[in-house]
PDB file of N, CA and C in Angstrom:
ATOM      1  N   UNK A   1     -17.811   3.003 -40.985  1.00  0.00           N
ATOM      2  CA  UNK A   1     -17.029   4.124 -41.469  1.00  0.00           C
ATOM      3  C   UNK A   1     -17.850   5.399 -41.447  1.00  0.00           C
ATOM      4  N   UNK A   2     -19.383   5.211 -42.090  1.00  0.00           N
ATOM      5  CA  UNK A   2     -20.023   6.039 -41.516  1.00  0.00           C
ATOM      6  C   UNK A   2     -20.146   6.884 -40.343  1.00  0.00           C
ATOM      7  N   UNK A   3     -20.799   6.211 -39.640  1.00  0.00           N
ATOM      8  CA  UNK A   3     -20.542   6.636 -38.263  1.00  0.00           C
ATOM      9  C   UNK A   3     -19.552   7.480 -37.620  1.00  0.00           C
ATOM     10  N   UNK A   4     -18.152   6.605 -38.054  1.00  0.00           N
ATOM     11  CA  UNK A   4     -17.086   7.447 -37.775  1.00  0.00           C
ATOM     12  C   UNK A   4     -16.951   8.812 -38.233  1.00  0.00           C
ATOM     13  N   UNK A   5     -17.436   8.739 -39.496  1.00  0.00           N
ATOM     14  CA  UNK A   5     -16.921  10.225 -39.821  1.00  0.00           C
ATOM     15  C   UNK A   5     -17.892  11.110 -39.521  1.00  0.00           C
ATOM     16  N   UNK A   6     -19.256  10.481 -39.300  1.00  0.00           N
ATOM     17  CA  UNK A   6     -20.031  11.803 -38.855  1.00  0.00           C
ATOM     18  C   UNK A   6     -19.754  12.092 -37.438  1.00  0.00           C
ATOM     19  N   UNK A   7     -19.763  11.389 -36.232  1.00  0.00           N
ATOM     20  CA  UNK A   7     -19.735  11.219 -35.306  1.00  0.00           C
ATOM     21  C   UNK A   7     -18.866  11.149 -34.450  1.00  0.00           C
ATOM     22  N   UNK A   8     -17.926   9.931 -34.507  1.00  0.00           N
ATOM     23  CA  UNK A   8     -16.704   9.381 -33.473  1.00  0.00           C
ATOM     24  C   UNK A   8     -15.700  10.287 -34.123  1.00  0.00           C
ATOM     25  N   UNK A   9     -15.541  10.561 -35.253  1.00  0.00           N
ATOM     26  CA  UNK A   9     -14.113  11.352 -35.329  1.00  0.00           C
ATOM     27  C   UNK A   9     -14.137  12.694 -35.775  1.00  0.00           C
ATOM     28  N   UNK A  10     -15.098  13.021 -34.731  1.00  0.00           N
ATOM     29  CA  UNK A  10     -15.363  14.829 -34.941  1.00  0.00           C
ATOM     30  C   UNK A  10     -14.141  15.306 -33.483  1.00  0.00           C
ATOM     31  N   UNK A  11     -13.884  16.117 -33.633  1.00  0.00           N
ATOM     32  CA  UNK A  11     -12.656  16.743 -33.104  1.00  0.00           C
ATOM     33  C   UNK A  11     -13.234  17.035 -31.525  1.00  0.00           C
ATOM     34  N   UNK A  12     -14.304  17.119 -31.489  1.00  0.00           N
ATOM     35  CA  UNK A  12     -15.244  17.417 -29.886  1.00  0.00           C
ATOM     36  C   UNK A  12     -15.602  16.049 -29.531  1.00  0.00           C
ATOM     37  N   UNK A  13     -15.779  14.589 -30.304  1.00  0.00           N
ATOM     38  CA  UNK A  13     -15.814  13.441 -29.643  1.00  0.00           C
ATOM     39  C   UNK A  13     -14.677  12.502 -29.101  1.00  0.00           C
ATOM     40  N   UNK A  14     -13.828  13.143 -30.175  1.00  0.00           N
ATOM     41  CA  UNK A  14     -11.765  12.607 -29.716  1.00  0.00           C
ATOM     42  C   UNK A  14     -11.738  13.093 -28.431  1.00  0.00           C
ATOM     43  N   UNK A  15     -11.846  14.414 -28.475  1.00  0.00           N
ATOM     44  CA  UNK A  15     -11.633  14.954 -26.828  1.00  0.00           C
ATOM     45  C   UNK A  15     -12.253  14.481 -25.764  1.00  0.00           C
ATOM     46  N   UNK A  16     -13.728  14.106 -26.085  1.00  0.00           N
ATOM     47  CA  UNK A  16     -14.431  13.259 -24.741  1.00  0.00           C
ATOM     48  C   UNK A  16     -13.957  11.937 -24.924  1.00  0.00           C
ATOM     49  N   UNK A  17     -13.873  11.567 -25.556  1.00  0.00           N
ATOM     50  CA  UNK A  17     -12.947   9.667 -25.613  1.00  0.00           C
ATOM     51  C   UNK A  17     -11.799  10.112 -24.530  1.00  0.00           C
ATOM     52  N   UNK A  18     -10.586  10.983 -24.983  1.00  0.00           N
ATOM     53  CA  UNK A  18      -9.616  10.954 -24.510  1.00  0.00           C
ATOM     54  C   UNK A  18      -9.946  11.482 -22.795  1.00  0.00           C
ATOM     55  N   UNK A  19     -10.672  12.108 -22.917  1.00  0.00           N
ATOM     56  CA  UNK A  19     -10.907  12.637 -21.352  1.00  0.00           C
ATOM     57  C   UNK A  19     -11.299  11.541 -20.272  1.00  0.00           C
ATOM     58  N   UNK A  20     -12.367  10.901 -21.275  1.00  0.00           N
ATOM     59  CA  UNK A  20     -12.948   9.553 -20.161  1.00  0.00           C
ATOM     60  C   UNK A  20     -11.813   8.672 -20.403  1.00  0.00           C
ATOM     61  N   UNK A  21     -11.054   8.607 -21.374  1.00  0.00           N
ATOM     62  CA  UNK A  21      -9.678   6.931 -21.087  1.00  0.00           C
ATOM     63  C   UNK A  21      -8.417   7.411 -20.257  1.00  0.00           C
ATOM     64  N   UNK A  22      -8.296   9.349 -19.863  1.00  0.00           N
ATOM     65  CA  UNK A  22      -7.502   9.655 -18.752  1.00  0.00           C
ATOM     66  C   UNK A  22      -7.900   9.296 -17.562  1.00  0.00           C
ATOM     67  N   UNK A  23      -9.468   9.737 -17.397  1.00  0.00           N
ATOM     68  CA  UNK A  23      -9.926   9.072 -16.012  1.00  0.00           C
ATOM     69  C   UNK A  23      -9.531   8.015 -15.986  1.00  0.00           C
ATOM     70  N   UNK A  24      -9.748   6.766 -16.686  1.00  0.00           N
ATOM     71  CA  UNK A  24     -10.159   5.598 -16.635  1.00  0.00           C
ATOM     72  C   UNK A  24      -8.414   4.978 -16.060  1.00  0.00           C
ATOM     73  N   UNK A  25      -7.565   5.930 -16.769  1.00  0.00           N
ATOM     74  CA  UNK A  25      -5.912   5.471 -16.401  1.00  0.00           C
ATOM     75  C   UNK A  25      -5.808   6.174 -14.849  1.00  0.00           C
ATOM     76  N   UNK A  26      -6.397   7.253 -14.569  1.00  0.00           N
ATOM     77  CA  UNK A  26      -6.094   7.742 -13.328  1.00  0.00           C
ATOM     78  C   UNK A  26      -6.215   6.629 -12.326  1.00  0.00           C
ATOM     79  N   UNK A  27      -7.100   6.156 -12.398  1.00  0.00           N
ATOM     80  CA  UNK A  27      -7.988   5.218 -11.161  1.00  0.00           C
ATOM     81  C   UNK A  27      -7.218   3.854 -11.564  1.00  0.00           C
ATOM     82  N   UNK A  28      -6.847   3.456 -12.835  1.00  0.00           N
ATOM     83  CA  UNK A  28      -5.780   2.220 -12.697  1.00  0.00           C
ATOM     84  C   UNK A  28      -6.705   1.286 -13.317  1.00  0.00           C
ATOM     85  N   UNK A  29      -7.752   1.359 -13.514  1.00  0.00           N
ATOM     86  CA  UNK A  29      -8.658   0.553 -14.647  1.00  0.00           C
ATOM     87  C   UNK A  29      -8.197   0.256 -15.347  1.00  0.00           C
ATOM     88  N   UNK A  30      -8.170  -1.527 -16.098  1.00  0.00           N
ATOM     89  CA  UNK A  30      -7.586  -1.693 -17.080  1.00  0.00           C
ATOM     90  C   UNK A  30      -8.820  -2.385 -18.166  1.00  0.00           C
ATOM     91  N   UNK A  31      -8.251  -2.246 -19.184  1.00  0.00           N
ATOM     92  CA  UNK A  31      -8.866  -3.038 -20.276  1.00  0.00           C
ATOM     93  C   UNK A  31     -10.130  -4.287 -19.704  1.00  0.00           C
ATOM     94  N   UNK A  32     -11.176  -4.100 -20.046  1.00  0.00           N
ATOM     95  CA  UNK A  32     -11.786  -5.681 -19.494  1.00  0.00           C
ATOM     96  C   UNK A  32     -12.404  -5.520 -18.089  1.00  0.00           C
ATOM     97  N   UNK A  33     -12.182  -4.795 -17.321  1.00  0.00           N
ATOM     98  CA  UNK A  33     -11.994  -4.247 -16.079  1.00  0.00           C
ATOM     99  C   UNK A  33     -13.791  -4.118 -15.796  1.00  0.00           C
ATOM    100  N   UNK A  34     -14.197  -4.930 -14.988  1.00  0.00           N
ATOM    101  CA  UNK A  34     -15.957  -4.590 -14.606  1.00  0.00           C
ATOM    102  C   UNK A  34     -16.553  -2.928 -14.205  1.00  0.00           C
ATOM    103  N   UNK A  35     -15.397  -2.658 -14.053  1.00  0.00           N
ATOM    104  CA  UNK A  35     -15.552  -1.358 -12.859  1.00  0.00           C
ATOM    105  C   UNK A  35     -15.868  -0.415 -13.984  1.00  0.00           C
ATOM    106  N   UNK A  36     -16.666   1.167 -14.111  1.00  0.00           N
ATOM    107  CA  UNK A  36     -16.673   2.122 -14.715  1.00  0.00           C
ATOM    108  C   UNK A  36     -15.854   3.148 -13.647  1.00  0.00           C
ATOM    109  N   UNK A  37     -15.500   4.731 -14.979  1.00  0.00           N
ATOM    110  CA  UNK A  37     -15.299   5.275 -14.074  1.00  0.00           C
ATOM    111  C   UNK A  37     -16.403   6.541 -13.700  1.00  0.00           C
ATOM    112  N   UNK A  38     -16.964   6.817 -12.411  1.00  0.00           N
ATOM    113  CA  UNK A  38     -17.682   7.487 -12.012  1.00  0.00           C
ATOM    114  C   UNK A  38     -17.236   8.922 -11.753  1.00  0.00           C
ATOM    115  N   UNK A  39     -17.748  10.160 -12.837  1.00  0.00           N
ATOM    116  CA  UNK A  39     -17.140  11.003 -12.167  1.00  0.00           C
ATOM    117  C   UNK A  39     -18.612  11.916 -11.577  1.00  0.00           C
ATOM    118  N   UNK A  40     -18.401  12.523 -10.118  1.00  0.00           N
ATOM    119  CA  UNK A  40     -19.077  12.593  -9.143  1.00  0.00           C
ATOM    120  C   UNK A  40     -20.015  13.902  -9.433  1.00  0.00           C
ATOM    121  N   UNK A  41     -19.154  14.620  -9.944  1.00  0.00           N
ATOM    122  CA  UNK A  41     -19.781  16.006 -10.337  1.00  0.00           C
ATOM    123  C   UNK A  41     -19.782  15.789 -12.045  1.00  0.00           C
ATOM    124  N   UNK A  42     -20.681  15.823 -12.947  1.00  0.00           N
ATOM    125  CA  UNK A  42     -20.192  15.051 -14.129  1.00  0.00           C
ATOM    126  C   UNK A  42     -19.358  16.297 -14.912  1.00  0.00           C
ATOM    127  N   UNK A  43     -18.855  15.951 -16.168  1.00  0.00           N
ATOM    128  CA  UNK A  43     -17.599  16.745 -17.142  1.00  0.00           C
ATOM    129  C   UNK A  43     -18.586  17.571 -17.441  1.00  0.00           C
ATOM    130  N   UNK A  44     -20.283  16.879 -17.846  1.00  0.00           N
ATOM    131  CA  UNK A  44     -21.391  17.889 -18.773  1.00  0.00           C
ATOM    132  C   UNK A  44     -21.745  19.297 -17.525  1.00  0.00           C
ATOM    133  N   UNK A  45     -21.839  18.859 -16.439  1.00  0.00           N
ATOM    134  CA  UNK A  45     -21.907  20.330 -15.512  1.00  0.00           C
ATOM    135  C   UNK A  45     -20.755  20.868 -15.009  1.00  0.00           C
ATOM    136  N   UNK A  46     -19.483  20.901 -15.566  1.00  0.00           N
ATOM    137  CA  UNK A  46     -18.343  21.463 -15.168  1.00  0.00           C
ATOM    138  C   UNK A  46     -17.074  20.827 -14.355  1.00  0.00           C
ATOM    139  N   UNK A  47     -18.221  19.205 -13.952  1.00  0.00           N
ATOM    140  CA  UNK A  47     -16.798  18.545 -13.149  1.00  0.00           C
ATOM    141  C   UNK A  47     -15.774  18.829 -13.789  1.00  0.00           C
ATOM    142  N   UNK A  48     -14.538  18.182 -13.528  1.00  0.00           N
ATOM    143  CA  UNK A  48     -13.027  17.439 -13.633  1.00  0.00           C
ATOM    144  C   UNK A  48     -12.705  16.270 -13.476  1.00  0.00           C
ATOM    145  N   UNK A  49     -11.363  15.966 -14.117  1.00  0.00           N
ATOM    146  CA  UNK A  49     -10.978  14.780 -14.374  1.00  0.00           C
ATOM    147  C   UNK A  49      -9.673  14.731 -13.107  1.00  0.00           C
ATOM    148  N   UNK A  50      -9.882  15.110 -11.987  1.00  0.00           N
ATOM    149  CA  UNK A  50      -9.319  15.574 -10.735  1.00  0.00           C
ATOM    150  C   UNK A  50      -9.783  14.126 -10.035  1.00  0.00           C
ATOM    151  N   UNK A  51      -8.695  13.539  -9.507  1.00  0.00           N
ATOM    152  CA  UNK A  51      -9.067  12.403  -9.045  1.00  0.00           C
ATOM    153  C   UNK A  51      -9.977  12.115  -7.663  1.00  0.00           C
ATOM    154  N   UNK A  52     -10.213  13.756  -6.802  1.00  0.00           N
ATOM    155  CA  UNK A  52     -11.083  13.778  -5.792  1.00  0.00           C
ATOM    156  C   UNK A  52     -12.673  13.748  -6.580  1.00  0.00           C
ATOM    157  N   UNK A  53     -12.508  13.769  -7.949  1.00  0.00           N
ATOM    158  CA  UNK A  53     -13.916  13.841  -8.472  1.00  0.00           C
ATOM    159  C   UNK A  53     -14.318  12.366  -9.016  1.00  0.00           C
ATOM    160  N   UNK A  54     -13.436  11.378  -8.839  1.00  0.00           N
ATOM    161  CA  UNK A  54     -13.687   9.988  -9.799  1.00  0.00           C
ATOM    162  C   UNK A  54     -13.754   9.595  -8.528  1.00  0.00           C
ATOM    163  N   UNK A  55     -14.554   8.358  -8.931  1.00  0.00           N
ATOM    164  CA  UNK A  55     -14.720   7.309  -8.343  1.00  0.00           C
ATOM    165  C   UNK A  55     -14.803   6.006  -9.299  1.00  0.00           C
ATOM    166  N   UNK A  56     -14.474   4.172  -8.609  1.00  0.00           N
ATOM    167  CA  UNK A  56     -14.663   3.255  -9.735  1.00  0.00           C
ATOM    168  C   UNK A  56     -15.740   2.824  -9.452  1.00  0.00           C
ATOM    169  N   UNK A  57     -16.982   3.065 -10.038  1.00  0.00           N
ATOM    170  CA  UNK A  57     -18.400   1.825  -9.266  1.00  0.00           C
ATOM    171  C   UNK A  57     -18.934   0.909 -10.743  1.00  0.00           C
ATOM    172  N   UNK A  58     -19.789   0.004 -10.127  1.00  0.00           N
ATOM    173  CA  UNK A  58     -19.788  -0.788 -11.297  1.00  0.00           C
ATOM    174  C   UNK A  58     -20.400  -0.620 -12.114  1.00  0.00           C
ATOM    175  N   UNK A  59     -20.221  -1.265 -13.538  1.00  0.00           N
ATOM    176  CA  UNK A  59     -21.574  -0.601 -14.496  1.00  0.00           C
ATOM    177  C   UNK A  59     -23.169  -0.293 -14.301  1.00  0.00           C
ATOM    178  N   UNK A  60     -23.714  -1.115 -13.811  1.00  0.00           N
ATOM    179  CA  UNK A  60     -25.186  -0.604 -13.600  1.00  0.00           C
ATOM    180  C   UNK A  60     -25.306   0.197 -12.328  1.00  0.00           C
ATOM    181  N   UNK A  61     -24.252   0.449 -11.384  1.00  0.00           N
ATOM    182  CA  UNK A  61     -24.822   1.989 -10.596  1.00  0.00           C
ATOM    183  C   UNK A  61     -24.316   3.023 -11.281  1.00  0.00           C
ATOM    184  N   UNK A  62     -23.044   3.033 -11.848  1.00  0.00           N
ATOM    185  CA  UNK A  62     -23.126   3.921 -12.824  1.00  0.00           C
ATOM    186  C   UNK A  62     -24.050   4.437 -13.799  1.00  0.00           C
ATOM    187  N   UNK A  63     -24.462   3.543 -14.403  1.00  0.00           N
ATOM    188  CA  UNK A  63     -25.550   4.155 -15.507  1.00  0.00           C
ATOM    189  C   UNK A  63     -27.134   4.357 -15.281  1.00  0.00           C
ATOM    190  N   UNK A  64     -27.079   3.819 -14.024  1.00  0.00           N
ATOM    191  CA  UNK A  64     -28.451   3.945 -13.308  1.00  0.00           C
ATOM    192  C   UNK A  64     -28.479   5.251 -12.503  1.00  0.00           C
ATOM    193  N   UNK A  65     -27.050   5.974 -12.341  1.00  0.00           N
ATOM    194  CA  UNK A  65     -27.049   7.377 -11.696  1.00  0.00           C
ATOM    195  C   UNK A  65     -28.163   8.638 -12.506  1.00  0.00           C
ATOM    196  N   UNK A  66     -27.934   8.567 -13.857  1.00  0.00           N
ATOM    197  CA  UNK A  66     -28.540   9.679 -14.530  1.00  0.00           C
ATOM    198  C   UNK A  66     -29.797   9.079 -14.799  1.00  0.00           C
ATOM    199  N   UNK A  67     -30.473   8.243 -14.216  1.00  0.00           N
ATOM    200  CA  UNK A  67     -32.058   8.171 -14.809  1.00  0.00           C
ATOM    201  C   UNK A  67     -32.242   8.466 -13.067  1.00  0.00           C
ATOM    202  N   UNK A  68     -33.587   9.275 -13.045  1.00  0.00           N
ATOM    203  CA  UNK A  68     -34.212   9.240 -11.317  1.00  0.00           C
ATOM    204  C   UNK A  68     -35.831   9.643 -11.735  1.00  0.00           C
TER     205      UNK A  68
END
């Protein structure tokens, strides 16, 4: 509950939840689903949730993108 209220249900973390579970419906990802969604140019440098900007790749190239 903690957590939540400092954190998950601040009005700027609803909006990034909801932004990444639109991608995640754009591309047809469902629940359970191995796949992440990759967006190419990320939301933090100005991407979009524009479906020429997503891609589905799997969890560890995804999260292995931002470490180099």
């Amino acid at each position: 509950k903690k957590e939540y209220a400092n954190y998950h249900g601040k009005p700027i973390q609803k909006k990034r939840r909801a932004m990444r579970n639109r991608a995640r419906n754009k591309l047809g990802l469902k629940v359970g689903d191995p796949k992440e969604v990759d967006h190419i140019r990320p939301l933090s440098k100005g991407g979009s949730n524009r479906k020429t900007n997503l891609r589905a790749v799997s969890k560890t190239a995804n999260r292995k993108k931002g470490q180099k």
